[in-house]
PDB file of N, CA and C in Angstrom:
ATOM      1  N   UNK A   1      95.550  51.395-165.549  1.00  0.00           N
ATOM      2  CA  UNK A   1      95.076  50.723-166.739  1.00  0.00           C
ATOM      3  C   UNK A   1      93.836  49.902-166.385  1.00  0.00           C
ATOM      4  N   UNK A   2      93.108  49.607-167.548  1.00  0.00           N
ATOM      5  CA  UNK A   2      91.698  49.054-166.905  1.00  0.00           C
ATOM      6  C   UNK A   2      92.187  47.707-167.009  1.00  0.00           C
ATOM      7  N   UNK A   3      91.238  47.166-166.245  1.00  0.00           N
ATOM      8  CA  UNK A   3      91.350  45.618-166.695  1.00  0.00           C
ATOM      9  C   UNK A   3      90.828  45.005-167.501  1.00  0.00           C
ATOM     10  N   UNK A   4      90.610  43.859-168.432  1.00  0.00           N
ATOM     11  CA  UNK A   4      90.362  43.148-169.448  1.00  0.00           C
ATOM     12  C   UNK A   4      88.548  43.187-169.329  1.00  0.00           C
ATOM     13  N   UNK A   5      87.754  43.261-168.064  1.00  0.00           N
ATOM     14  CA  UNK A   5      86.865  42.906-168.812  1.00  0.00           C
ATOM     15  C   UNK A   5      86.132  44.876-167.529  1.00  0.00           C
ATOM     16  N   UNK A   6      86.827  45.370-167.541  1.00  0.00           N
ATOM     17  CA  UNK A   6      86.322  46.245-166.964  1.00  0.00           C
ATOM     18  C   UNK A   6      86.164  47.546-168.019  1.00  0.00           C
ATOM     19  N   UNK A   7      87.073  48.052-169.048  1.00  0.00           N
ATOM     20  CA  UNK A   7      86.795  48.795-170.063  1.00  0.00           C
ATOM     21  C   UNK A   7      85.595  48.249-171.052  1.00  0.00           C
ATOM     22  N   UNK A   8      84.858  47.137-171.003  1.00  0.00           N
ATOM     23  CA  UNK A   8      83.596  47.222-171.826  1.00  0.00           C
ATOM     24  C   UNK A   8      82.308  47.580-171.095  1.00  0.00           C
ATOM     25  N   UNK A   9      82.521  47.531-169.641  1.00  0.00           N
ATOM     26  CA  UNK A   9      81.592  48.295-168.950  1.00  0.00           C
ATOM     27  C   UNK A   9      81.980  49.926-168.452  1.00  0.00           C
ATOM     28  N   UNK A  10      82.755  50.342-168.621  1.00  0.00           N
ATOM     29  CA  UNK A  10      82.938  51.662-168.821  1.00  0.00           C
ATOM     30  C   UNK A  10      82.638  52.580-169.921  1.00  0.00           C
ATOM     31  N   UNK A  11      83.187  51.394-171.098  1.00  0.00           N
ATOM     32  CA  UNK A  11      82.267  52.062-172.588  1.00  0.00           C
ATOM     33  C   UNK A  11      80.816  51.707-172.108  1.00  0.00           C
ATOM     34  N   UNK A  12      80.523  51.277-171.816  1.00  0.00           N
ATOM     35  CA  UNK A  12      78.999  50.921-172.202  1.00  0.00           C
ATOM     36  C   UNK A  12      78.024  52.003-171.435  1.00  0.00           C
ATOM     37  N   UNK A  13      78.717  52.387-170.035  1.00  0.00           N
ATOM     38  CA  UNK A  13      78.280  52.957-169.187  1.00  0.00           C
ATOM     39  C   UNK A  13      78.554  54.307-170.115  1.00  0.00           C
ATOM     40  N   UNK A  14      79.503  55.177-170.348  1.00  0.00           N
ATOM     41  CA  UNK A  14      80.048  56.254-171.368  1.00  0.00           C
ATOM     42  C   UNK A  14      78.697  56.008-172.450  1.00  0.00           C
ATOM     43  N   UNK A  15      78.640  55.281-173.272  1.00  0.00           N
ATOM     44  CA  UNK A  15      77.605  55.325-174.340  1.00  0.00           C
ATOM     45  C   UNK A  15      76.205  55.313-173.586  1.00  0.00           C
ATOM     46  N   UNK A  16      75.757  54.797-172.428  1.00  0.00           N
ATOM     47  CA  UNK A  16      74.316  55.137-172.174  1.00  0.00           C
ATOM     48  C   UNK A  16      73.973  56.192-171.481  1.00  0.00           C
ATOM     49  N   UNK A  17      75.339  56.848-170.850  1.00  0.00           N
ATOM     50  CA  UNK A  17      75.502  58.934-170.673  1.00  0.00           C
ATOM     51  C   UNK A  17      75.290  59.197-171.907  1.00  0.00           C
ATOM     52  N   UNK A  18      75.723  59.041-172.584  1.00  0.00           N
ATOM     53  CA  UNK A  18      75.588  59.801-173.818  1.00  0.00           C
ATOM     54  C   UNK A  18      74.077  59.792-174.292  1.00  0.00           C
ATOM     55  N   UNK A  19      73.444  58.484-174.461  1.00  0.00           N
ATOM     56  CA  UNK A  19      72.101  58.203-175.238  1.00  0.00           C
ATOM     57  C   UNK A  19      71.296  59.504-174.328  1.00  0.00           C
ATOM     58  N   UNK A  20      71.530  59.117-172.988  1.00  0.00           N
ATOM     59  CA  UNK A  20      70.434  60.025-172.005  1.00  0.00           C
ATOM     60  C   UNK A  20      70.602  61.256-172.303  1.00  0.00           C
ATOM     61  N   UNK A  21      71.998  61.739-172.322  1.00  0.00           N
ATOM     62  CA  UNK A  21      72.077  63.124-172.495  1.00  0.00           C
ATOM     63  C   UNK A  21      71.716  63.970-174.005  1.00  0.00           C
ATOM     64  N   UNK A  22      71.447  62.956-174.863  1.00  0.00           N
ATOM     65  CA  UNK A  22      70.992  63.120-175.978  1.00  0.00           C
ATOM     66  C   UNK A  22      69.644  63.348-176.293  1.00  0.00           C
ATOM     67  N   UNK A  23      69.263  62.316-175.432  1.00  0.00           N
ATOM     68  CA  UNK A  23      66.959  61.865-175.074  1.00  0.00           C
ATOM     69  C   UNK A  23      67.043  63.448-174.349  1.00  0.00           C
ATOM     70  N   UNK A  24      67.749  63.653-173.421  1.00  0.00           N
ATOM     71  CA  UNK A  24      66.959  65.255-172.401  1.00  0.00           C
ATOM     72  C   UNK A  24      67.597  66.287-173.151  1.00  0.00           C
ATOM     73  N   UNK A  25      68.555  66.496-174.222  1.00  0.00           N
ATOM     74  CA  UNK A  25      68.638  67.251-175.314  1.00  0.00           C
ATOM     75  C   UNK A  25      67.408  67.664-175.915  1.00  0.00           C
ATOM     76  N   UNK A  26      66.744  66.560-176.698  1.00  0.00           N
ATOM     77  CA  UNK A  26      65.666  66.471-177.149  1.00  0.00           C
ATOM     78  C   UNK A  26      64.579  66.813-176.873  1.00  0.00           C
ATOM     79  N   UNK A  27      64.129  66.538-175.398  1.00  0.00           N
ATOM     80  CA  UNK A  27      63.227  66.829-174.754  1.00  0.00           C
ATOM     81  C   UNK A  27      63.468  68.194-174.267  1.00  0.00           C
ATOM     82  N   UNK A  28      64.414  68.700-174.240  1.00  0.00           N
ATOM     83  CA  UNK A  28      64.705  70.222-173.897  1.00  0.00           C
ATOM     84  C   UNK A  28      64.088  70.924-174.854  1.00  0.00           C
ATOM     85  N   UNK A  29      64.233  70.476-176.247  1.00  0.00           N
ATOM     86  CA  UNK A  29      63.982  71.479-177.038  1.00  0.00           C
ATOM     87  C   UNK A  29      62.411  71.459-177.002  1.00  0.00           C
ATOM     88  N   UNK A  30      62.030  69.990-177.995  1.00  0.00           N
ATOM     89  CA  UNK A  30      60.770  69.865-178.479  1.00  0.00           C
ATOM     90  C   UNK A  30      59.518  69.590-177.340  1.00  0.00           C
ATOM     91  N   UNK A  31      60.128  69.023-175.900  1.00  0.00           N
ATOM     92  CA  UNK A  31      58.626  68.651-174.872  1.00  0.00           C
ATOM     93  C   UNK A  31      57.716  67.706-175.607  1.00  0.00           C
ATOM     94  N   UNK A  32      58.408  66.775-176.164  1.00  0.00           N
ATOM     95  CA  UNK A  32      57.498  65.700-176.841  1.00  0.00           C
ATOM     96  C   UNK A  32      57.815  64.126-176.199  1.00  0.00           C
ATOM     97  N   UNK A  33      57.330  64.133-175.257  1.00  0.00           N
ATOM     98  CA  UNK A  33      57.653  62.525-174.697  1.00  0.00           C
ATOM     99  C   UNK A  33      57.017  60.830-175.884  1.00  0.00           C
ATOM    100  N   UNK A  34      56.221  61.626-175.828  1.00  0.00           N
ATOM    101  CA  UNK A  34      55.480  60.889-177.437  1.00  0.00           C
ATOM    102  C   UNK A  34      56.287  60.696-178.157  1.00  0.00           C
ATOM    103  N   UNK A  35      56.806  61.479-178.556  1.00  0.00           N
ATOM    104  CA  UNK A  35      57.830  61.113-179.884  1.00  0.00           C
ATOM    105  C   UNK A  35      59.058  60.785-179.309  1.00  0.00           C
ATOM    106  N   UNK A  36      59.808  60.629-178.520  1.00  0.00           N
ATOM    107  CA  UNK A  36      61.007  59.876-177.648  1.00  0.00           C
ATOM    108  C   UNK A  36      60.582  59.255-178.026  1.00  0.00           C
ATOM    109  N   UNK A  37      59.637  58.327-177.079  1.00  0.00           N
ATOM    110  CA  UNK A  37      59.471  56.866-176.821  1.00  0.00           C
ATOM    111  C   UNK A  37      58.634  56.126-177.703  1.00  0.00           C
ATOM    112  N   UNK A  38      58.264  56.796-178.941  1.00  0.00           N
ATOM    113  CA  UNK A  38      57.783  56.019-180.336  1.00  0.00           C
ATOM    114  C   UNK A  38      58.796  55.463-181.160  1.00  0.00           C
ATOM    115  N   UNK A  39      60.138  56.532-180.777  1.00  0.00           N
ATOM    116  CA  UNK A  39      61.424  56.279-181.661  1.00  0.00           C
ATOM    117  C   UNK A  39      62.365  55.138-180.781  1.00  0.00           C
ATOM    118  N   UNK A  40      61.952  55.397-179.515  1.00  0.00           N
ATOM    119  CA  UNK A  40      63.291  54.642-178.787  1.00  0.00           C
ATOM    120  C   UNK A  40      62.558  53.075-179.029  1.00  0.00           C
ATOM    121  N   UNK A  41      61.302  53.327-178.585  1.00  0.00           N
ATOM    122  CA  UNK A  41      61.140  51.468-179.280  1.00  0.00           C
ATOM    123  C   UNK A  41      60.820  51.128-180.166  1.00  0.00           C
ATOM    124  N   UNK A  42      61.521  52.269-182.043  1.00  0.00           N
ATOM    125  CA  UNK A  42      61.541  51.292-183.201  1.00  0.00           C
ATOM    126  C   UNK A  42      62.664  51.060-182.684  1.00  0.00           C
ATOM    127  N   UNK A  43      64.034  51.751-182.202  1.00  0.00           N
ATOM    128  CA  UNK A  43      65.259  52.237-182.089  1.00  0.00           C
ATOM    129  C   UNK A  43      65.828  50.024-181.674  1.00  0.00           C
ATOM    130  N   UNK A  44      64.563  50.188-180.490  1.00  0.00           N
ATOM    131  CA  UNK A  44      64.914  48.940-179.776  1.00  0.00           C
ATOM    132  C   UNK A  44      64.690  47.946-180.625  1.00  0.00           C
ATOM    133  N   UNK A  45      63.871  48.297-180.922  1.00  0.00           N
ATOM    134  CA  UNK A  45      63.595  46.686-181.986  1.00  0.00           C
ATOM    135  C   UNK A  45      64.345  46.220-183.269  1.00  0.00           C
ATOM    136  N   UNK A  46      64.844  47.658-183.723  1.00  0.00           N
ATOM    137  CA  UNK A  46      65.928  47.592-184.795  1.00  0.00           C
ATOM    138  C   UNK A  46      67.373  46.930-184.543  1.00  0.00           C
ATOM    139  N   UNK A  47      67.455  47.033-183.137  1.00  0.00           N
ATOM    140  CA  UNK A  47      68.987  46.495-182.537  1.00  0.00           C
ATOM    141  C   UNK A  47      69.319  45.058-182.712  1.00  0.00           C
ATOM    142  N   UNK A  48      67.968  44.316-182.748  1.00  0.00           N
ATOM    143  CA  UNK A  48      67.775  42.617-182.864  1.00  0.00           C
ATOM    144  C   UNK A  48      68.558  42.364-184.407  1.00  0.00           C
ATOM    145  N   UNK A  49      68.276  43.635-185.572  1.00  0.00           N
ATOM    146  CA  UNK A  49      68.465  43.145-186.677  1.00  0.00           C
ATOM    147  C   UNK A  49      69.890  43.564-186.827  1.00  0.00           C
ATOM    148  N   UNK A  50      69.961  44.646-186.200  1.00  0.00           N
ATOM    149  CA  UNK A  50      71.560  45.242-186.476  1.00  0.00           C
ATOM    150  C   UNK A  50      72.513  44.353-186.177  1.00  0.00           C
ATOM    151  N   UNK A  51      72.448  43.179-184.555  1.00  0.00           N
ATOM    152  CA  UNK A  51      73.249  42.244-183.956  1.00  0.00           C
ATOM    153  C   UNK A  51      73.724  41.434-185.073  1.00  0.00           C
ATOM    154  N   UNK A  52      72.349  41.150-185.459  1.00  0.00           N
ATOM    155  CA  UNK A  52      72.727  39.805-186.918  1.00  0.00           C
ATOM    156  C   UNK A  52      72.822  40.114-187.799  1.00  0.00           C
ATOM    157  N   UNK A  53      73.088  41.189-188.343  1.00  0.00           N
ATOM    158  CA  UNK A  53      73.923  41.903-189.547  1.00  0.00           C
ATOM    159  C   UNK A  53      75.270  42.001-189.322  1.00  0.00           C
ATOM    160  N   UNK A  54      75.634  42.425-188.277  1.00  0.00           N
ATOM    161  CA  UNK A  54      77.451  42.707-187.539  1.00  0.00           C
ATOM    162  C   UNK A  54      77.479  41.627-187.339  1.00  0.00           C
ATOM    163  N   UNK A  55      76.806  40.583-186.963  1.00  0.00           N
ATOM    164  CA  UNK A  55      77.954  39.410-186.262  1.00  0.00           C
ATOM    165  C   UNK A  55      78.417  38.476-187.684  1.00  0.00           C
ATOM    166  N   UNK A  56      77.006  38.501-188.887  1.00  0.00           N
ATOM    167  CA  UNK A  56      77.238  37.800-189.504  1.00  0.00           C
ATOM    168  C   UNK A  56      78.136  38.234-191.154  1.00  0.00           C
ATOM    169  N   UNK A  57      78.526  39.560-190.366  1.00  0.00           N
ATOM    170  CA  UNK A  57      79.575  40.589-191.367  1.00  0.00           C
ATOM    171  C   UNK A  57      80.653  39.887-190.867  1.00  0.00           C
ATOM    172  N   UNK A  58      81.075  40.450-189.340  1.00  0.00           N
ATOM    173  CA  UNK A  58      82.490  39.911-188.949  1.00  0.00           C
ATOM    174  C   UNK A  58      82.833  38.384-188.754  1.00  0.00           C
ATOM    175  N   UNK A  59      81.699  37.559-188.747  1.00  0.00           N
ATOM    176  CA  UNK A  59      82.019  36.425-189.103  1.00  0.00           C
ATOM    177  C   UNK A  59      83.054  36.133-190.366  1.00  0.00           C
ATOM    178  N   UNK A  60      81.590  36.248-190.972  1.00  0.00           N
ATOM    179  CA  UNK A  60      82.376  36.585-192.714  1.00  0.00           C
ATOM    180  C   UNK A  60      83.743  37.065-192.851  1.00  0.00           C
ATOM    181  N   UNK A  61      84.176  38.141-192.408  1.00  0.00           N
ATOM    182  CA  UNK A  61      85.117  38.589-192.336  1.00  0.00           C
ATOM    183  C   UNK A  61      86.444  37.845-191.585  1.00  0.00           C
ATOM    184  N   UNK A  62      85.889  37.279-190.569  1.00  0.00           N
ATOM    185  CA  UNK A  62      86.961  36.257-190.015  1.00  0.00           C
ATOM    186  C   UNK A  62      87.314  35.240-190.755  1.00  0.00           C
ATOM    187  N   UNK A  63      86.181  34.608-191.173  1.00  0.00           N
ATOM    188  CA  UNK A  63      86.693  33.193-191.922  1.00  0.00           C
ATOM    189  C   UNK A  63      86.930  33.726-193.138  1.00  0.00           C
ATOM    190  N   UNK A  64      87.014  34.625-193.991  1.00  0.00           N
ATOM    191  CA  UNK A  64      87.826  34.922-195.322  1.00  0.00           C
ATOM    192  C   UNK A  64      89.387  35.357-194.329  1.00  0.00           C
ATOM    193  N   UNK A  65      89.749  35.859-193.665  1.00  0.00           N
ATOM    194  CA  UNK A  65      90.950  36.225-192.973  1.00  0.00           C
ATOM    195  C   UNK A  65      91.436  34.647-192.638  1.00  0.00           C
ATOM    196  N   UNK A  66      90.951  33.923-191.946  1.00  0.00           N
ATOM    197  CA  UNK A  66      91.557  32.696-191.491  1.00  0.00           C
ATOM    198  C   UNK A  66      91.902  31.927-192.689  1.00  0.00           C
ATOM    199  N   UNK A  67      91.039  31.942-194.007  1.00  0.00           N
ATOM    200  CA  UNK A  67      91.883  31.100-195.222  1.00  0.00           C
ATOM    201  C   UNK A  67      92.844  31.747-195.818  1.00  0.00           C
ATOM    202  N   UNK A  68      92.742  33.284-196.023  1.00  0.00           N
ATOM    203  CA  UNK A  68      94.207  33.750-196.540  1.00  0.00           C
ATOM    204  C   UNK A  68      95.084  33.827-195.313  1.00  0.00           C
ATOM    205  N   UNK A  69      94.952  34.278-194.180  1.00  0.00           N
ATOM    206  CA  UNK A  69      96.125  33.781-192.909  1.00  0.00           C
ATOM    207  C   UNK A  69      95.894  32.705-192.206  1.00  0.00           C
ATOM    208  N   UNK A  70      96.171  31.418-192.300  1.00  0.00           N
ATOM    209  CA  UNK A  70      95.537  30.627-191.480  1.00  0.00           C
ATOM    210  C   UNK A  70      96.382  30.672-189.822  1.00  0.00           C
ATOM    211  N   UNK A  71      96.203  30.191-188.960  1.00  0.00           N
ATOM    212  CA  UNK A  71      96.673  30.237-187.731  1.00  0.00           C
ATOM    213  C   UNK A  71      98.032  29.602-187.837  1.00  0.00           C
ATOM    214  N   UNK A  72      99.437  30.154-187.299  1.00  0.00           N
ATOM    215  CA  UNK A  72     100.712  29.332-187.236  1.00  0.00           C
ATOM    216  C   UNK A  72     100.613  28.520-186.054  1.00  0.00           C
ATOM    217  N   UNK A  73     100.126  27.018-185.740  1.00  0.00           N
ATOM    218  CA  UNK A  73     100.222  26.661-184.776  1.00  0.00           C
ATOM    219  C   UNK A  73     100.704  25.303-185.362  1.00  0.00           C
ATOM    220  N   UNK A  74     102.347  24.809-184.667  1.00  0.00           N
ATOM    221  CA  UNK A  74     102.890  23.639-184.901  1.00  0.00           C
ATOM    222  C   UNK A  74     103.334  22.745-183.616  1.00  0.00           C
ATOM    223  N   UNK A  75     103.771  21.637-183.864  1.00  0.00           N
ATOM    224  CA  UNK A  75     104.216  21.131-182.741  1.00  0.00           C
ATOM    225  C   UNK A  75     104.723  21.605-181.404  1.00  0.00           C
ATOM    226  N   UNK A  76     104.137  21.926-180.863  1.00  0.00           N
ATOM    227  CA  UNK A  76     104.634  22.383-179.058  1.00  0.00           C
ATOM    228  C   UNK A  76     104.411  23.292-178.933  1.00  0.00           C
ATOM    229  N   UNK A  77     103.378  24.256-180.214  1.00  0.00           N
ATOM    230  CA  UNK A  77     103.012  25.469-180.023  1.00  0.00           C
ATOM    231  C   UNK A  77     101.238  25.362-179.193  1.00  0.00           C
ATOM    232  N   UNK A  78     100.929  26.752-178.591  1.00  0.00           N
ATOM    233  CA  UNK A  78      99.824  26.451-178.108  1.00  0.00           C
ATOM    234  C   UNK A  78      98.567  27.635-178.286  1.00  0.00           C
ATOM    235  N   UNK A  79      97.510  27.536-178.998  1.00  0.00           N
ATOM    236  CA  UNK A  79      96.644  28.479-179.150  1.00  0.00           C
ATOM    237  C   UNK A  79      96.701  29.655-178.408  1.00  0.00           C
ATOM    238  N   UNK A  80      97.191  30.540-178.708  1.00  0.00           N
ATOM    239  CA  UNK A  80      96.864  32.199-177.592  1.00  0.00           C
ATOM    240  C   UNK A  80      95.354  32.562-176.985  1.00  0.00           C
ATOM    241  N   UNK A  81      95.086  31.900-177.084  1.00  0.00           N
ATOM    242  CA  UNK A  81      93.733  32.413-176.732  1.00  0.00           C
ATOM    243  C   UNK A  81      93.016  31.369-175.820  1.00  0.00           C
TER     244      UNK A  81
END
């Protein structure tokens, strides 16, 4: 079993095989390095906006969850986290 903080570098590593093997897909077919790397850095610059769209979705999403469930924590109980 992986450990707690070792499966997000295994995905991550898994998803940037993938991106590459996708970029020399590409380049297999078309031989356009130009057009890769015109796309990979809107690709990059788009990621800044995507972060703060998701974080400030699942935010959202947390704090509407925390007022209809709020946390059961009572006397002698202790945060899980």
């Amino acid at each position: 079993m992986l450990g707690p903080i070792r499966w997000p570098v295994l995905l991550g590593l898994i998803l940037l095989a993938a991106s590459v093997a996708v970029y020399s897909i590409h380049y297999a077919i078309f031989r356009d390095v130009h057009h890769i790397f015109i796309y990979m850095v809107g690709d990059i610059a788009f990621v800044f906006v995507e972060v703060l769209l998701v974080t400030l979705i699942i935010h959202r999403l947390l704090s509407e969850r925390e007022v209809v469930c709020p946390p059961k924590i009572g006397p002698g109980r202790k945060v899980p986290f």
